[in-house]
N, C-alpha and C. Protein backbone atom coordinates (compact mmCIF):
# COMPACT_ATOMS: atom_id res chain seq x y z
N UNK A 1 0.83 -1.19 0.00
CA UNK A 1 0.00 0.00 0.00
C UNK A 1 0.87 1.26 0.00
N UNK A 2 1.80 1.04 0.48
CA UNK A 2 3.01 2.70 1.11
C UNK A 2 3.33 2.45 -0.40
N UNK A 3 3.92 1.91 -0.89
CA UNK A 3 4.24 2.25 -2.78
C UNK A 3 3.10 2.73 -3.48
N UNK A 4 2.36 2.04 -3.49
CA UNK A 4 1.15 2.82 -4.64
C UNK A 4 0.77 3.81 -4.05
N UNK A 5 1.04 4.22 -2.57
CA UNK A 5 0.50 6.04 -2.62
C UNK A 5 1.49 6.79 -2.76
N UNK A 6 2.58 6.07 -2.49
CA UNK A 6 4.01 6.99 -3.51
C UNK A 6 3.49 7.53 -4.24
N UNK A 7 3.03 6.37 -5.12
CA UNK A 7 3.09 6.87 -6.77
C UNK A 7 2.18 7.23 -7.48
N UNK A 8 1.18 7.04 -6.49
CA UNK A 8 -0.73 8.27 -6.99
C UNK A 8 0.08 9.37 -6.73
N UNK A 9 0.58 9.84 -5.31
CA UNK A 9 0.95 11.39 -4.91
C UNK A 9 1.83 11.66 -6.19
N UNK A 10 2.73 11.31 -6.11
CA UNK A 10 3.94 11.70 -7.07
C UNK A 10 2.92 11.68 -8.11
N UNK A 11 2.54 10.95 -9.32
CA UNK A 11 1.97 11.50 -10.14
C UNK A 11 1.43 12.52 -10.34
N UNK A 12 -0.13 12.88 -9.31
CA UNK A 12 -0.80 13.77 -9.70
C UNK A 12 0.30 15.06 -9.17
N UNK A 13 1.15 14.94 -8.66
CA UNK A 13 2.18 16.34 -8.40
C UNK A 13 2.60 16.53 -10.08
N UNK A 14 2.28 15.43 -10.83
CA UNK A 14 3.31 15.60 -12.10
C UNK A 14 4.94 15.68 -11.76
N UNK A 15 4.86 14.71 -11.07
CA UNK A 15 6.63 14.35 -11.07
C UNK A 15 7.23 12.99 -11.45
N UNK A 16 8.27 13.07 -12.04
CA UNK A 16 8.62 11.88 -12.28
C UNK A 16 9.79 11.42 -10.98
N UNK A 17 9.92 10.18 -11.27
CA UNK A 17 10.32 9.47 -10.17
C UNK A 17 12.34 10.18 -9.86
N UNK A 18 12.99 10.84 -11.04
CA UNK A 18 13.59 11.44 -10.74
C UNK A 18 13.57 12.56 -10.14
N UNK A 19 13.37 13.20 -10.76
CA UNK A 19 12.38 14.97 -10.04
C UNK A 19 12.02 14.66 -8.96
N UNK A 20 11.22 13.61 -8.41
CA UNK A 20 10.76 13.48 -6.64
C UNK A 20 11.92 13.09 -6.33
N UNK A 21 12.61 12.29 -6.30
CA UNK A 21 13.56 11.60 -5.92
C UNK A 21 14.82 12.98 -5.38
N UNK A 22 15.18 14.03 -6.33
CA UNK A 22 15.75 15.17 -5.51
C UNK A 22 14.73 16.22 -4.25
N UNK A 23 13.52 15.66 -4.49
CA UNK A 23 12.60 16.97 -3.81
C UNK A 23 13.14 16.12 -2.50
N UNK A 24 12.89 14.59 -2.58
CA UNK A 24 13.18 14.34 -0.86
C UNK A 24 14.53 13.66 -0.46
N UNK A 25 15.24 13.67 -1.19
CA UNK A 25 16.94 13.51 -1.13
C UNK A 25 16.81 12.40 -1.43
N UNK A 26 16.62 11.76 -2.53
CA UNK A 26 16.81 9.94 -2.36
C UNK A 26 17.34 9.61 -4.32
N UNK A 27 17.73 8.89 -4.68
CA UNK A 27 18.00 8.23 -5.94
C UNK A 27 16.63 7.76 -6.54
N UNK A 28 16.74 8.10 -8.09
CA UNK A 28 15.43 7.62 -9.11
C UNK A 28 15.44 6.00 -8.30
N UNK A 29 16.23 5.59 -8.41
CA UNK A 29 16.09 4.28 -7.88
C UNK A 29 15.53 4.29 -6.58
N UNK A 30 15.93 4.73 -5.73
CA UNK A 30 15.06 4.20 -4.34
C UNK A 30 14.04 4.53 -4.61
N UNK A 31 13.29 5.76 -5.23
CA UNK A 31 11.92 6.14 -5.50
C UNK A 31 11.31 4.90 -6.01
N UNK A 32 11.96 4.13 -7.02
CA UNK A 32 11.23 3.60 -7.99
C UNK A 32 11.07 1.93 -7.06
N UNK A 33 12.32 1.87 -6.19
CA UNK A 33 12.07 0.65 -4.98
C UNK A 33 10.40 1.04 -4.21
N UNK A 34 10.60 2.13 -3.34
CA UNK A 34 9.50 2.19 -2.64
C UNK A 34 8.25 1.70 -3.34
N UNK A 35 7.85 2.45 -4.85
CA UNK A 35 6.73 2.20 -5.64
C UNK A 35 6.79 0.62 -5.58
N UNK A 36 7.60 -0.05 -5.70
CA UNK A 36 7.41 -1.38 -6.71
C UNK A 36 7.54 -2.22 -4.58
N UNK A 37 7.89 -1.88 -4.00
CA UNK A 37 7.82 -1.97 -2.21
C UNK A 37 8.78 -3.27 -1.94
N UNK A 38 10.20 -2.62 -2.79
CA UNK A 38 10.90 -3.63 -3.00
C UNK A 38 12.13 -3.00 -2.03
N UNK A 39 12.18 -1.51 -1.65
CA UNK A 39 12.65 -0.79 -0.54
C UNK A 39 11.38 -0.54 0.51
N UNK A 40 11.84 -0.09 1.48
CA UNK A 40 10.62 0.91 2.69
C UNK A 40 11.59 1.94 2.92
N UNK A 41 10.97 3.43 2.67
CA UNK A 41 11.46 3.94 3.24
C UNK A 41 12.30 4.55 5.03
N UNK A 42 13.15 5.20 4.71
CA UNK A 42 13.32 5.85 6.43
C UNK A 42 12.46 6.47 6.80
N UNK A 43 12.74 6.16 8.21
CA UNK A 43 11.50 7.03 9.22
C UNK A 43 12.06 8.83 8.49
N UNK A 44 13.00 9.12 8.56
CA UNK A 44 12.96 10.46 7.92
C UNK A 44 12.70 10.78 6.24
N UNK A 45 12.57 10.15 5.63
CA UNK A 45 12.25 9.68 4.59
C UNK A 45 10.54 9.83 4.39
N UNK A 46 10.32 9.16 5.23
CA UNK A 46 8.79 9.50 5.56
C UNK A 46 8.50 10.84 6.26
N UNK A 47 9.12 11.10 6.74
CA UNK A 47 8.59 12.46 7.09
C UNK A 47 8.72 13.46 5.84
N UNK A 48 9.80 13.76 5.08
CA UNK A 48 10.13 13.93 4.05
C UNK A 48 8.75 13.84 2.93
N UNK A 49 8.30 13.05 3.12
CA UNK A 49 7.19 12.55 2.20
C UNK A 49 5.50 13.31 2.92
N UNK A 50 5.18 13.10 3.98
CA UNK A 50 4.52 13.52 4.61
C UNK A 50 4.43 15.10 4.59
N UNK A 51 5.71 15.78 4.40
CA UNK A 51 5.78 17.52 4.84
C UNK A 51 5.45 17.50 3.39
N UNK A 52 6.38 16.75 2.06
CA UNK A 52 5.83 17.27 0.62
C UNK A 52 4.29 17.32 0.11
N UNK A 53 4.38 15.76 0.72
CA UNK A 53 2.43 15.74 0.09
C UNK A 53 1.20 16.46 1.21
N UNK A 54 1.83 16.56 2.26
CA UNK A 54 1.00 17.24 3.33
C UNK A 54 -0.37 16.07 3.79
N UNK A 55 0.38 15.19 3.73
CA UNK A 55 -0.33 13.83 4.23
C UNK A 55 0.49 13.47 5.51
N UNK A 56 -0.86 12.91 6.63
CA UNK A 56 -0.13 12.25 7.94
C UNK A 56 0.35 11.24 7.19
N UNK A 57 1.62 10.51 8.36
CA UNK A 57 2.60 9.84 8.09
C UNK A 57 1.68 8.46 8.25
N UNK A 58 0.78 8.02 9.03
CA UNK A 58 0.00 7.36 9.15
C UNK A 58 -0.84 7.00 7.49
N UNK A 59 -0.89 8.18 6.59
CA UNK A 59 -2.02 7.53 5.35
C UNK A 59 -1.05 7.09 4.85
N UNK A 60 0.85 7.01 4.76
CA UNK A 60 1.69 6.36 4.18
C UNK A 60 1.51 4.78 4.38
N UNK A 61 1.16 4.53 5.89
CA UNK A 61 1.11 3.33 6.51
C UNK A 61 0.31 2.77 6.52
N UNK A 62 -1.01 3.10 5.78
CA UNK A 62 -2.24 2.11 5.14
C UNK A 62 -3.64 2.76 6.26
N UNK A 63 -3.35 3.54 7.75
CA UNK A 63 -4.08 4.15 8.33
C UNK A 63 -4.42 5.05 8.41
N UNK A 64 -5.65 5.65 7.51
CA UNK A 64 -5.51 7.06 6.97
C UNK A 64 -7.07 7.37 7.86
N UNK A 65 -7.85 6.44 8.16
CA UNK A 65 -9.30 6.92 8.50
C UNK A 65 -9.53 6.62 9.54
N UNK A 66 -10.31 6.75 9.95
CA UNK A 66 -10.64 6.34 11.78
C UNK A 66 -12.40 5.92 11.43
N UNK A 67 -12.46 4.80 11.95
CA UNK A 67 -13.77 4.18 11.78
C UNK A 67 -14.35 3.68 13.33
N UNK A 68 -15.42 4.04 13.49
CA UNK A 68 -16.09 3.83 15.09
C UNK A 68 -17.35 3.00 14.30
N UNK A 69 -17.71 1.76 15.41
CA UNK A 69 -18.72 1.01 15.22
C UNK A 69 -19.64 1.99 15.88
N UNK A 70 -20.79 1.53 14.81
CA UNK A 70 -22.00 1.92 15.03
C UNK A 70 -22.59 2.12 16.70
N UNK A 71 -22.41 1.46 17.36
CA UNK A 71 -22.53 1.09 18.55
C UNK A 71 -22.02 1.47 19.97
N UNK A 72 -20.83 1.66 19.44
CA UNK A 72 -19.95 2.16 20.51
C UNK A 72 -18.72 2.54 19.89
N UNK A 73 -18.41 4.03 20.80
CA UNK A 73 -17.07 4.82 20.18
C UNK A 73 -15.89 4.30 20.22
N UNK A 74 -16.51 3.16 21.62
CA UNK A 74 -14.70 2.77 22.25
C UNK A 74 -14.11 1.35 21.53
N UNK A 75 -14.72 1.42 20.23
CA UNK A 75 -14.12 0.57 19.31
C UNK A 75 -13.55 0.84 18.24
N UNK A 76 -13.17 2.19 18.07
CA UNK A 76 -12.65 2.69 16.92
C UNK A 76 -11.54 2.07 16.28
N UNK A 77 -11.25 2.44 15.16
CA UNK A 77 -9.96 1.41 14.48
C UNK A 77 -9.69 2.25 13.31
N UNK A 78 -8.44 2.33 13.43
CA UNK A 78 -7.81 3.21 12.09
C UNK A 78 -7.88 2.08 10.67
N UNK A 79 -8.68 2.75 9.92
CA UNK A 79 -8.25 1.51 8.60
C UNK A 79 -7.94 2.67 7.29
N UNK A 80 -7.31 1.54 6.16
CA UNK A 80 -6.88 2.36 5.05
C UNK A 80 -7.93 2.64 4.24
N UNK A 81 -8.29 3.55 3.38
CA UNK A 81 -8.98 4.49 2.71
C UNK A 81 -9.78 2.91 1.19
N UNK A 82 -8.70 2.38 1.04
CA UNK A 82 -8.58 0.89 0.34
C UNK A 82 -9.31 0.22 1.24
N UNK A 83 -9.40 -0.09 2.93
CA UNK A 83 -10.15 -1.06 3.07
C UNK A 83 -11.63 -0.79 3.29
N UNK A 84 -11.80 0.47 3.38
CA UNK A 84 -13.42 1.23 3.84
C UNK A 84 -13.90 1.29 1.95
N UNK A 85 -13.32 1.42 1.06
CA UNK A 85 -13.88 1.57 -0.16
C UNK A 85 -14.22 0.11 -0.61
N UNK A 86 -13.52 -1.21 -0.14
CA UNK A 86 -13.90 -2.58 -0.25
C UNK A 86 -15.06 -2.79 0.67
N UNK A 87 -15.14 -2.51 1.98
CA UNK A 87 -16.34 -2.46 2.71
C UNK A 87 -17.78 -1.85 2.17
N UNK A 88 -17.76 -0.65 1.51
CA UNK A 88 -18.65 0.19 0.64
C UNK A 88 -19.04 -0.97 -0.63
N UNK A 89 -18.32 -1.27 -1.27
CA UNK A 89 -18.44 -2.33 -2.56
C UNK A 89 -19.29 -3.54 -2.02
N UNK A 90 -18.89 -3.96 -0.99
CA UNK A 90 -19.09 -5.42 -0.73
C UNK A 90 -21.20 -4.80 0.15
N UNK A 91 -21.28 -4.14 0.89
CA UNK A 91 -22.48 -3.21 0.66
C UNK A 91 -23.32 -3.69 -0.13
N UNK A 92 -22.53 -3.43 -1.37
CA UNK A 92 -23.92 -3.11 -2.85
C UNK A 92 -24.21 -4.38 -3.25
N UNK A 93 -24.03 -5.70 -2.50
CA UNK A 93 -24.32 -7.14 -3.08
C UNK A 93 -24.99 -7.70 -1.63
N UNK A 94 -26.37 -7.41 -1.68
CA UNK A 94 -26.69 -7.72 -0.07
C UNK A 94 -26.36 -9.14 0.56
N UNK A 95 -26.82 -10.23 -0.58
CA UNK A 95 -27.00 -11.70 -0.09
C UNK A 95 -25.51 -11.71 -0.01
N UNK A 96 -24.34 -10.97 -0.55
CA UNK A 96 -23.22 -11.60 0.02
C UNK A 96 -22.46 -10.82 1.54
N UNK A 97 -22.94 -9.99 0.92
CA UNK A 97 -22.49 -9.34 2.20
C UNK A 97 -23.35 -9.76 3.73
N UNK A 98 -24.72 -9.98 3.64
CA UNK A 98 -25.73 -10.75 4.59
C UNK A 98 -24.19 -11.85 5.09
N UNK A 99 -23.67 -12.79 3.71
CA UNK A 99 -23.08 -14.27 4.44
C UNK A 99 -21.25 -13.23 5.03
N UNK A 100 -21.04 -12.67 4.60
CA UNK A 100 -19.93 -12.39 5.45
C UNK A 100 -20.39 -11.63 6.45
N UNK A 101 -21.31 -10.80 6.72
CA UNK A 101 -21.47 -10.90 8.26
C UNK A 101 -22.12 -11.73 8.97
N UNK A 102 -22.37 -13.05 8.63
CA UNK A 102 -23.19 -13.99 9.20
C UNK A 102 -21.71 -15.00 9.53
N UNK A 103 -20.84 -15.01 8.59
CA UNK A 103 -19.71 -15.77 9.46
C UNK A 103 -18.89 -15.12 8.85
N UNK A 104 -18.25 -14.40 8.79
CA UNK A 104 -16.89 -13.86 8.19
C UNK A 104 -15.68 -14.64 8.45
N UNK A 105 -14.90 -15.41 9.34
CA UNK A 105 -14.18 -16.51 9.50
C UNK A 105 -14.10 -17.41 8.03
N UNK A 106 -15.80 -18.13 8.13
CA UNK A 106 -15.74 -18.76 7.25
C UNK A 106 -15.62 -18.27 5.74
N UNK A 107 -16.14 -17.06 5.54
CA UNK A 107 -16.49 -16.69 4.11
C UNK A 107 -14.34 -16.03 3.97
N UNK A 108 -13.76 -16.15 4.98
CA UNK A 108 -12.74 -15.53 4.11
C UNK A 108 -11.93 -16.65 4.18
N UNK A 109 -12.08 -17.84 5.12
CA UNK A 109 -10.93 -19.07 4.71
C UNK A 109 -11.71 -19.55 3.29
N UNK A 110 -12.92 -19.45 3.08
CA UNK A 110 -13.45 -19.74 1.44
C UNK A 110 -12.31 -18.90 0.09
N UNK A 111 -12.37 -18.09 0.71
CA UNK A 111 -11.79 -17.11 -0.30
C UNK A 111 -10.91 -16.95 -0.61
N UNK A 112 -10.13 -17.33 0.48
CA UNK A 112 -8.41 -17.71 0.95
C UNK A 112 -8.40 -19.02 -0.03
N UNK A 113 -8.94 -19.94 0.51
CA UNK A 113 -8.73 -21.37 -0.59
C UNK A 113 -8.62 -21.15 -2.39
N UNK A 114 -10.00 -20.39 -2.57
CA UNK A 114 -10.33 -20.42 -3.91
C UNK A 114 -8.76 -19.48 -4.50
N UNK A 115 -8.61 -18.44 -3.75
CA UNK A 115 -7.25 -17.67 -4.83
C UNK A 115 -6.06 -18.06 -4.36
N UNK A 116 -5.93 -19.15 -3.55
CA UNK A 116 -4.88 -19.85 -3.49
C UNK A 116 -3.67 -19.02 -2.49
């Protein structure tokens, strides 16, 4: 996840992976590691990234939203922006979504099997 928001941000900045690569002191290559998440960046590195795109260091790390159950506040849970837009999707198909909240355990070792 920390690579592909590299490389949404960096894009829509219109930069290429060299050009970013001097904005936050690092080589076309490490840029192009992080994207492909074949490097992780440094903790300063990330900050670096965070002050350019003006994103918490947290939406680097897949926890960009804060989600509270319906029910009670004192269950909140940071999730990524990716897993609340799969939650929304899965929504719009009631009878399946009915069976994953009726056992979710089971419906994801199903799912786990089938894609191997």
């Amino acid at each position: 996840m920390l690579g592909k928001r590299i490389k949404e941000l960096r894009k829509q900045h219109g930069l290429t992976q060299e050009a970013f690569g001097k904005i936050i002191n690092v080589t076309k290559v490490s840029v192009c590691c992080y994207e492909n998440g074949t490097r992780t960046p440094t903790l300063d590195t990330l900050h670096k990234l965070s002050d350019y795109f003006g994103k918490d260091i947290n939406y680097f790390l897949g926890n960009d939203e804060y989600v509270v159950a319906d029910s009670d506040v004192k269950y909140g849970r940071s999730m990524a922006h990716e897993e609340i837009e799969f939650i929304e999707e899965i929504r719009k198909y009631s009878k399946l979504h009915s069976k994953i909240i009726d056992d979710p355990k089971r419906i994801a070792q199903l799912i786990s099997k089938k894609i191997g």
